[in-house]
C-alpha atoms as a PDB file:
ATOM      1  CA  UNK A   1     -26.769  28.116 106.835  1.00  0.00           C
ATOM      2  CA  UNK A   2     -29.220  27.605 103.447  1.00  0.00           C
ATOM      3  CA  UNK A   3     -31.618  30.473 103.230  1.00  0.00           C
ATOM      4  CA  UNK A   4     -34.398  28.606 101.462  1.00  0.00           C
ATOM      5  CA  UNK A   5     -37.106  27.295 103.265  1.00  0.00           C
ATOM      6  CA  UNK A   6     -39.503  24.254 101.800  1.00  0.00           C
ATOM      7  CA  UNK A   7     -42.833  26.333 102.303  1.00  0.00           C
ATOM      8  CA  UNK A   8     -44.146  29.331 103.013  1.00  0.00           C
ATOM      9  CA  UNK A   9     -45.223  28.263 106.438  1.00  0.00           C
ATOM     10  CA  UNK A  10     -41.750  27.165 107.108  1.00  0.00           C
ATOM     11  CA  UNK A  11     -40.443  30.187 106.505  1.00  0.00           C
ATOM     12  CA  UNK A  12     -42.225  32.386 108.661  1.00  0.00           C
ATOM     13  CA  UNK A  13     -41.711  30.124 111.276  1.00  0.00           C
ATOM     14  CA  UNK A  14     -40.967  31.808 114.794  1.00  0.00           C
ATOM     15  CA  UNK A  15     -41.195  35.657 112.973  1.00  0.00           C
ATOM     16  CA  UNK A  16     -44.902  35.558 113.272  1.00  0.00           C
ATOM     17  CA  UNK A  17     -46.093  37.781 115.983  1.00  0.00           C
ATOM     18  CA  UNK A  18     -49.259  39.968 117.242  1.00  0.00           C
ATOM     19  CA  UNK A  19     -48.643  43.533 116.912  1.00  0.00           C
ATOM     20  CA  UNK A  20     -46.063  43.476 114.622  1.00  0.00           C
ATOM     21  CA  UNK A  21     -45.171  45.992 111.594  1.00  0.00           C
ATOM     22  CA  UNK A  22     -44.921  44.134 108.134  1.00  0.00           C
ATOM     23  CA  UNK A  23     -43.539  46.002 105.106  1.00  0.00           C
ATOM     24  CA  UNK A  24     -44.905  43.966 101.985  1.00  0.00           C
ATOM     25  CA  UNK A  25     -43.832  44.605  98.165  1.00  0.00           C
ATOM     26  CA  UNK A  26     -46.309  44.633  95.152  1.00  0.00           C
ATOM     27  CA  UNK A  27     -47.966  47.207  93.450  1.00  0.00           C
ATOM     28  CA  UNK A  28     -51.490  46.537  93.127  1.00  0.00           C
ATOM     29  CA  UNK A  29     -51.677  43.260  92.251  1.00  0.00           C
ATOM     30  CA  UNK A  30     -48.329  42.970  90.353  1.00  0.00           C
ATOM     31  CA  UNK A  31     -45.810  41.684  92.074  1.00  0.00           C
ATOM     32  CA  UNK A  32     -47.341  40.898  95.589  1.00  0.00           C
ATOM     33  CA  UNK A  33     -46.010  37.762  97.876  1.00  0.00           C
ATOM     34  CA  UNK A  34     -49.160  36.007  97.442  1.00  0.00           C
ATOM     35  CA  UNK A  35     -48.137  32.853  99.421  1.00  0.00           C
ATOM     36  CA  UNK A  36     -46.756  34.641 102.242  1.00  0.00           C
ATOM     37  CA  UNK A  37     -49.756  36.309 102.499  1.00  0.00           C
ATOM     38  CA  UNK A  38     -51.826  33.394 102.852  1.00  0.00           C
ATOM     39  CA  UNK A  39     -48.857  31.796 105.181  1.00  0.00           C
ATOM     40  CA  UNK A  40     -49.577  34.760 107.785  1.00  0.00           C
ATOM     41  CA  UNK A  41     -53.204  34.150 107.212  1.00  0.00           C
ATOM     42  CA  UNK A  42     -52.912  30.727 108.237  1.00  0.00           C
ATOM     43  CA  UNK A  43     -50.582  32.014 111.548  1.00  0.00           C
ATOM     44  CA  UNK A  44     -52.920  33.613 113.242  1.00  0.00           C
ATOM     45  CA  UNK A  45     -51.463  36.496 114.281  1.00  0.00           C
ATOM     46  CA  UNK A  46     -53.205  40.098 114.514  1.00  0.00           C
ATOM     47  CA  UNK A  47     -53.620  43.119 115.057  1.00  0.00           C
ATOM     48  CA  UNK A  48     -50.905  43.543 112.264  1.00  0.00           C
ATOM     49  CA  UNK A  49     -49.774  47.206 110.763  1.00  0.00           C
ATOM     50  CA  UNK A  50     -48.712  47.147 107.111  1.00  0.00           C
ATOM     51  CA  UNK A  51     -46.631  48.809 105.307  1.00  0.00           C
ATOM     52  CA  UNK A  52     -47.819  48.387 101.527  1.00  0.00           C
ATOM     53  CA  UNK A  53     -48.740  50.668  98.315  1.00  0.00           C
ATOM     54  CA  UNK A  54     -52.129  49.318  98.725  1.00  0.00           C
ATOM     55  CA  UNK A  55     -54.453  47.228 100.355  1.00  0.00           C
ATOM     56  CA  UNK A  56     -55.359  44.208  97.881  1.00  0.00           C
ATOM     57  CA  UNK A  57     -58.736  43.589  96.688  1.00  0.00           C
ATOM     58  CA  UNK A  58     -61.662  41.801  97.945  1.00  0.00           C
ATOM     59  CA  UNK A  59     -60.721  38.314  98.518  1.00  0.00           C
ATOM     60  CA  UNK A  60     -56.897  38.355  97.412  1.00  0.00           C
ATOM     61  CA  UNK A  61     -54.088  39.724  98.059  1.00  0.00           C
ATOM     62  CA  UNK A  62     -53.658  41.800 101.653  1.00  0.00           C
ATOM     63  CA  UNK A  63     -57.152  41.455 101.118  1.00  0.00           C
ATOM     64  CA  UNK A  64     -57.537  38.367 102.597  1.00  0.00           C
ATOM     65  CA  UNK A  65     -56.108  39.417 105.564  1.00  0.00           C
ATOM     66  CA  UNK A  66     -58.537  42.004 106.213  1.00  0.00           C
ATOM     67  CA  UNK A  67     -61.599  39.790 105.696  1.00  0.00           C
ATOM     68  CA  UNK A  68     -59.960  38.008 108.667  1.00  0.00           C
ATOM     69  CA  UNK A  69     -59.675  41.010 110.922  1.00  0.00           C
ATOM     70  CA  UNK A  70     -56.021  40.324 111.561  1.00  0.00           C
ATOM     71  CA  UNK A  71     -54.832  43.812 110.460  1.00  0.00           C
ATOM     72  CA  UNK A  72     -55.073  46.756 112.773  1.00  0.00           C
ATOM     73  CA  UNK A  73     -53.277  49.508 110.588  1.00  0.00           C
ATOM     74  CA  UNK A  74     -52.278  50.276 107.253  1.00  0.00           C
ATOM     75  CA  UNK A  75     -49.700  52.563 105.844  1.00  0.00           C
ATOM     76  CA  UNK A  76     -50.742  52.899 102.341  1.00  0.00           C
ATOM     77  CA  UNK A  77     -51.194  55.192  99.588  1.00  0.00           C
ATOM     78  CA  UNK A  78     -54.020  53.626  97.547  1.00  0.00           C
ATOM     79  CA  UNK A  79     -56.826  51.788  98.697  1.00  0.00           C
ATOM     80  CA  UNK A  80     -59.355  52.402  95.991  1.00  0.00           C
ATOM     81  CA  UNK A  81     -60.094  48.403  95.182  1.00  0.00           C
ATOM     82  CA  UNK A  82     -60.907  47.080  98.712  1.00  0.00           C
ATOM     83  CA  UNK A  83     -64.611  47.343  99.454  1.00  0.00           C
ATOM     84  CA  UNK A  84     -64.101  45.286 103.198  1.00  0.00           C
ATOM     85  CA  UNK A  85     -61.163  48.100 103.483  1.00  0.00           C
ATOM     86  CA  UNK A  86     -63.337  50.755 103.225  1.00  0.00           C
ATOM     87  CA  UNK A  87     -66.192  49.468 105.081  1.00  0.00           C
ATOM     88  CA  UNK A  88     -63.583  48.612 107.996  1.00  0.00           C
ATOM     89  CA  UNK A  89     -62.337  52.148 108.009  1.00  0.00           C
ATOM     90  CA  UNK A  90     -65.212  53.930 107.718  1.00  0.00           C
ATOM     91  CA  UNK A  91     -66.965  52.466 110.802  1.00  0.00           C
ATOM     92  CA  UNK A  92     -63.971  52.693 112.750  1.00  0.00           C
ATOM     93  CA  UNK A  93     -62.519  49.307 112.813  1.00  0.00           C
ATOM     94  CA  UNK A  94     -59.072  49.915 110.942  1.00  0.00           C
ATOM     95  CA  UNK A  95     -56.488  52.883 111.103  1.00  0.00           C
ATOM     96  CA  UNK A  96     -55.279  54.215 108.065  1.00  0.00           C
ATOM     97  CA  UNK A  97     -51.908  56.406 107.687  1.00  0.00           C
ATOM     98  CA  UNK A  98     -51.476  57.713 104.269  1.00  0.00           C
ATOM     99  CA  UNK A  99     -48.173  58.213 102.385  1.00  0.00           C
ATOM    100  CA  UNK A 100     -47.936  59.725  99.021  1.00  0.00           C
ATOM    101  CA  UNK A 101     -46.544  57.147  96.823  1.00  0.00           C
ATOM    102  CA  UNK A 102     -42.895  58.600  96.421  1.00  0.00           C
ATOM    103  CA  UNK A 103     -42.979  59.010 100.296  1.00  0.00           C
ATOM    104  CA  UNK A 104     -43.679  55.792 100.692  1.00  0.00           C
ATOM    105  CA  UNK A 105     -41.090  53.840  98.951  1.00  0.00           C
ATOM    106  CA  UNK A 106     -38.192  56.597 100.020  1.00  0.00           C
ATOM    107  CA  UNK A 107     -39.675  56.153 103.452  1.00  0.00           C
ATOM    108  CA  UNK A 108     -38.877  52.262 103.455  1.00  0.00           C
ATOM    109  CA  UNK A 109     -35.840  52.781 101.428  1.00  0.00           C
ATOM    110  CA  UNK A 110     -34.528  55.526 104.350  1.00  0.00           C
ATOM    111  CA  UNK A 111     -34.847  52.749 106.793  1.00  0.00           C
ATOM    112  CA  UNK A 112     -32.976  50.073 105.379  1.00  0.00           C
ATOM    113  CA  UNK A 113     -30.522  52.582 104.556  1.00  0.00           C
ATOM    114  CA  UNK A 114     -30.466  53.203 107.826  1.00  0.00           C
ATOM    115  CA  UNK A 115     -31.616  57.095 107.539  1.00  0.00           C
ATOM    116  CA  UNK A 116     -33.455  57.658 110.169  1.00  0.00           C
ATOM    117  CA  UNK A 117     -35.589  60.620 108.166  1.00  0.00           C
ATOM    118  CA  UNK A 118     -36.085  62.907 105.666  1.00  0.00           C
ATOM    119  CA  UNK A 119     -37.550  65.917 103.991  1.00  0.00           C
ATOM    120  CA  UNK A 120     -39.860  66.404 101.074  1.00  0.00           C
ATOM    121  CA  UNK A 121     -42.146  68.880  99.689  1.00  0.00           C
ATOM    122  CA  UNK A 122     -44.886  66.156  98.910  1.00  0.00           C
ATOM    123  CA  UNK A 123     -47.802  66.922 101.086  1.00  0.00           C
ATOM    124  CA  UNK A 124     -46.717  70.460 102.280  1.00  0.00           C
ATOM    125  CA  UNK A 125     -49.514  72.532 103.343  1.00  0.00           C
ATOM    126  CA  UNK A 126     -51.852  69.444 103.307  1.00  0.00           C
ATOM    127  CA  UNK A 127     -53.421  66.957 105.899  1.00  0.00           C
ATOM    128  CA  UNK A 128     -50.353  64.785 105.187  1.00  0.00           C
ATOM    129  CA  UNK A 129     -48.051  67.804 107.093  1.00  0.00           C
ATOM    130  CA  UNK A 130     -50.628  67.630 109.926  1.00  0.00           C
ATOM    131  CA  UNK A 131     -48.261  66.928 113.473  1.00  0.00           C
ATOM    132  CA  UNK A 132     -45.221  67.065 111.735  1.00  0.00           C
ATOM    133  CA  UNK A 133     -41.974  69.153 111.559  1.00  0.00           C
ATOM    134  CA  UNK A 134     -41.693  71.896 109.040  1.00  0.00           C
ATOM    135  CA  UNK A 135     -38.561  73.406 108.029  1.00  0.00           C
ATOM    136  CA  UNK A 136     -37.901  75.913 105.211  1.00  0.00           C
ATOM    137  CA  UNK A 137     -34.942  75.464 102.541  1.00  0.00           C
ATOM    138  CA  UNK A 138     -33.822  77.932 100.370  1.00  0.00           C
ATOM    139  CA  UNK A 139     -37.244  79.893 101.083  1.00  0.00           C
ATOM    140  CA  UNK A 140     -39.517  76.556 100.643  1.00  0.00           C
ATOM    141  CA  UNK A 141     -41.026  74.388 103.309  1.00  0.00           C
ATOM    142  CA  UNK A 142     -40.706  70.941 103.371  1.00  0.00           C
ATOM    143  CA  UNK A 143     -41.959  68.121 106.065  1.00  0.00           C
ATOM    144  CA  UNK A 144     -39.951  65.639 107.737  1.00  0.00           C
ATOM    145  CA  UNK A 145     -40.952  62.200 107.632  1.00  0.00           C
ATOM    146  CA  UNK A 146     -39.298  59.122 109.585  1.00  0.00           C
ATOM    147  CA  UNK A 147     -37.748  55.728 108.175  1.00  0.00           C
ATOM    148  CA  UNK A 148     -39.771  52.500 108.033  1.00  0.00           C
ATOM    149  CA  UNK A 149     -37.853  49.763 109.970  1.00  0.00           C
ATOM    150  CA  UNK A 150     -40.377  46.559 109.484  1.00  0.00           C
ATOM    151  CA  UNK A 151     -40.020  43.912 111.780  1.00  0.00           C
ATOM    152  CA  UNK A 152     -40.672  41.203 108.657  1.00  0.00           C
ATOM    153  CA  UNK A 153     -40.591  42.267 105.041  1.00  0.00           C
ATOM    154  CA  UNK A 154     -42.293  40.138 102.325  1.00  0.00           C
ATOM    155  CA  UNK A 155     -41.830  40.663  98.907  1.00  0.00           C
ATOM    156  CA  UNK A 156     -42.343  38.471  95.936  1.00  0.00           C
ATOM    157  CA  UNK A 157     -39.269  38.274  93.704  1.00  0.00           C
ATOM    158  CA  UNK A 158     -38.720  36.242  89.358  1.00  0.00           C
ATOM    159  CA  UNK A 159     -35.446  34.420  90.163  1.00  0.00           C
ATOM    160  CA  UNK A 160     -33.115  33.973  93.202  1.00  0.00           C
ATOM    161  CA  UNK A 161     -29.471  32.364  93.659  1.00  0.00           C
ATOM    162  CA  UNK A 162     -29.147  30.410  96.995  1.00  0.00           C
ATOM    163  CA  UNK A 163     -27.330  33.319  98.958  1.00  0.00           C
ATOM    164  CA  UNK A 164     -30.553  35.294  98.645  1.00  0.00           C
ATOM    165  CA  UNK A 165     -29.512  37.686  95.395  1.00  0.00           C
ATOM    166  CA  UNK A 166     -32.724  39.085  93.608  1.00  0.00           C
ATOM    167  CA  UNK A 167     -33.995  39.560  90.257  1.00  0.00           C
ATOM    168  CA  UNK A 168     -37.656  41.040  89.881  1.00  0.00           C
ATOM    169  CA  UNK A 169     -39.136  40.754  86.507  1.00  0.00           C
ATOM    170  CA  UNK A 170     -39.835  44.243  84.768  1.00  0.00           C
ATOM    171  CA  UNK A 171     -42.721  46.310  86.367  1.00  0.00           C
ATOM    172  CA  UNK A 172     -43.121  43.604  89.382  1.00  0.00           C
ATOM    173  CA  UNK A 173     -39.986  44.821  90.769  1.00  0.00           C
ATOM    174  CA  UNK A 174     -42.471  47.933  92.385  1.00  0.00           C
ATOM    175  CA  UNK A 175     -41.933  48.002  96.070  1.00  0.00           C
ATOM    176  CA  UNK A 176     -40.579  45.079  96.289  1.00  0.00           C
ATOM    177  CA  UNK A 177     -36.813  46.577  96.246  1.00  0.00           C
ATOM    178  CA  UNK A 178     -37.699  49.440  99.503  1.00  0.00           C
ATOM    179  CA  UNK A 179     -39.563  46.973 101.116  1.00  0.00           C
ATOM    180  CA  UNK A 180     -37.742  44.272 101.198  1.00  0.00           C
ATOM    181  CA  UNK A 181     -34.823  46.444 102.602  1.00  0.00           C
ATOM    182  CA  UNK A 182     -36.550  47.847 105.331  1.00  0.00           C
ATOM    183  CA  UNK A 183     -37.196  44.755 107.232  1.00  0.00           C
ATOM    184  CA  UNK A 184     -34.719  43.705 110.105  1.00  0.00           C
ATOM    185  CA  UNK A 185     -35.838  39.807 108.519  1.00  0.00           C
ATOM    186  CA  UNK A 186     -36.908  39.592 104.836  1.00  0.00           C
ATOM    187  CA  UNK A 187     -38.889  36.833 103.546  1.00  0.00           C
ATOM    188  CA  UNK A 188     -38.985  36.342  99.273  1.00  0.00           C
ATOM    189  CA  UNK A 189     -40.940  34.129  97.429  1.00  0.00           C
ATOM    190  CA  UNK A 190     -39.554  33.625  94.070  1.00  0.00           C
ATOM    191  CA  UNK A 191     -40.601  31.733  90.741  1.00  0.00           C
ATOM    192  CA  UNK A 192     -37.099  29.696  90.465  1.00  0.00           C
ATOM    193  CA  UNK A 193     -33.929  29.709  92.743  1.00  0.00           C
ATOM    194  CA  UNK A 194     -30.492  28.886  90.999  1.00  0.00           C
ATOM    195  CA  UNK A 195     -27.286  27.813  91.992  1.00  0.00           C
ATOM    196  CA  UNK A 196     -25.186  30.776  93.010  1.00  0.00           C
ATOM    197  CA  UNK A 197     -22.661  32.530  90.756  1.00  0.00           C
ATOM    198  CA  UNK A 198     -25.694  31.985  88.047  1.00  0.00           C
ATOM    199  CA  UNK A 199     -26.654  35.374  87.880  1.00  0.00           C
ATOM    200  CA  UNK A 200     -25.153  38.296  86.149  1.00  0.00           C
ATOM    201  CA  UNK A 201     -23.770  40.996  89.128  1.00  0.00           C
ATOM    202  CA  UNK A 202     -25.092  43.632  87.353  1.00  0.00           C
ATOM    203  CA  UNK A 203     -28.557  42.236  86.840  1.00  0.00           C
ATOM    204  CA  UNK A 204     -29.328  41.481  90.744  1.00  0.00           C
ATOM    205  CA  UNK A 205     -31.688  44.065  92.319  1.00  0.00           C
ATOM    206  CA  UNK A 206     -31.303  43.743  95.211  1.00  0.00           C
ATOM    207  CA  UNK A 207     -28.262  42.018  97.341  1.00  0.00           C
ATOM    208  CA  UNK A 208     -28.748  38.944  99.135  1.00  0.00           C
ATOM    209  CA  UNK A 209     -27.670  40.704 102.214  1.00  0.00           C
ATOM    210  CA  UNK A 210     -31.423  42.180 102.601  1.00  0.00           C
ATOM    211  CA  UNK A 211     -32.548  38.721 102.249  1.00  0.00           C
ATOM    212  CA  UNK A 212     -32.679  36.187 105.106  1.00  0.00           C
ATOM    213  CA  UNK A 213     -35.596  33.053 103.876  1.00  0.00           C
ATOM    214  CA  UNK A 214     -36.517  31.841 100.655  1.00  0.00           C
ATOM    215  CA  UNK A 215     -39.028  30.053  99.342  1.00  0.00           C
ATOM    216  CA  UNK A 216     -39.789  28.708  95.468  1.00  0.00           C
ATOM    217  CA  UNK A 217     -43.193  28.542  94.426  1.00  0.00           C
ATOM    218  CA  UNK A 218     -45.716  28.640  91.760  1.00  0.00           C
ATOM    219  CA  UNK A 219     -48.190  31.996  91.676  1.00  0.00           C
ATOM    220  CA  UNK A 220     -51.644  33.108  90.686  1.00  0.00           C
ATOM    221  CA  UNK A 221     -50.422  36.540  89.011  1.00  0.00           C
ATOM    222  CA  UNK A 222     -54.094  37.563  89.022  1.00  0.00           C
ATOM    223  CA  UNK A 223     -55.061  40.946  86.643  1.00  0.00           C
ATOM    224  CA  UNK A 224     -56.478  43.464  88.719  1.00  0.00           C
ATOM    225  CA  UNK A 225     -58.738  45.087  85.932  1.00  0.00           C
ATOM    226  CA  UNK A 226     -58.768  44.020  83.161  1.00  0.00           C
ATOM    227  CA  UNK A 227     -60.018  46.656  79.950  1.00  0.00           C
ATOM    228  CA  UNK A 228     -60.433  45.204  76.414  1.00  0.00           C
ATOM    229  CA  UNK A 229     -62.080  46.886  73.264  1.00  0.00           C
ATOM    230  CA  UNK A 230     -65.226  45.734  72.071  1.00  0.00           C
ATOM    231  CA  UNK A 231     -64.674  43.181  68.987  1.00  0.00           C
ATOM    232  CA  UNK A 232     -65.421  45.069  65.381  1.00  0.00           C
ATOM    233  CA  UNK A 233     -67.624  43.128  63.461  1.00  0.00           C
ATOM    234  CA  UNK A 234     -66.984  41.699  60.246  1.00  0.00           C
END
């Protein structure tokens, strides 16, 4: 059965659900399934927790998801660029969990390794440890936290063969590879599929075996922020 899927829209098809838990890649805005995002967008659903590094910015990106109310929850770790985020949590309207950034990614990487949790240092003795099990290891403490098992990953990927093998290009590989295995159905939007047996073994990030819809499409790749020195004059 051919994993790739003529739209965005298509793709989700019949995944799309109220309630649900969504693990999506990107860092920032680098790397972020920008047309899957405006696929769920277009579906509907809400009251949607996500999984993500961050939470977009105004207008784009997972941002545009919370201008529509459709998230409930998000499990982040920075949220510093989203003024409708912060307005939304502050007056109660949207839960926020926060990870520390390693946590984060080994938490989604746990779960599609199919570890159902772990310990780390990272947060000890902070509000991150609040509610949660401490255990002491060769005299230091350490928390446990708990696999991410999405119901849908997205994740926005540079090239794909037809079985679903991925290749992320340079620093937009992110969360992409954690989150994309964490899903129990991953959806990837890439920039070009090819024929399979095209693509060096040991270049693929991650296996196709994570990946269950494609899609090919052209993308925005917008700059976050953007700092430039002043001209000198001649």
């Amino acid at each position: 059965m051919s994993k790739i899927y003529d739209s965005a829209t298509s793709a989700l098809d019949g995944l799309m659900v109220d309630g649900m838990l969504i693990a999506a890649g990107g860092f920032g805005l680098c790397g972020i399934p920008e047309l899957l995002i405006d696929a769920i967008r277009a579906s509907g659903a809400k009251d949607l927790t996500f999984a993500s590094n961050n939470a977009g910015v105004d207008g784009f990106g997972l941002g545009k998801l919370l201008e529509t109310r459709q998230v409930k929850k998000m499990i982040s770790s920075y949220v510093g660029e989203n003024a409708e985020f912060m307005r939304q949590y502050l007056s109660g309207e949207l839960e926020l969990e926060f990870n520390p950034q390693g946590t984060l990614a080994e938490r989604m990487r746990a779960g599609g390794a199919g570890i159902p949790g772990f310990y780390t240092a990272t947060g000890v003795g902070t509000v991150i440890a609040e509610g949660k099990e401490v255990k002491s290891f060769g005299g230091k403490d350490y928390i446990l936290e708990t696999g991410i098992v999405a119901d849908l990953s997205i994740i926005k990927a540079w090239k794909a063969d037809t079985t679903g093998n991925l290749i992320f290009r340079k620093t937009a590989r992110n969360f992409n590879v954690p989150a994309g295995m964490c899903g129990k159905i991953c959806v990837a939007e890439v920039e070009e599929i090819v024929p399979a047996g095209t693509l060096d073994p040991d270049h693929i990030h991650l296996p196709g075996i994570y990946v269950h819809r494609l899609i090919e499409g052209a993308h925005e790749k917008r700059i976050e922020q953007r700092t430039v020195r002043k001209r000198e004059e001649a």
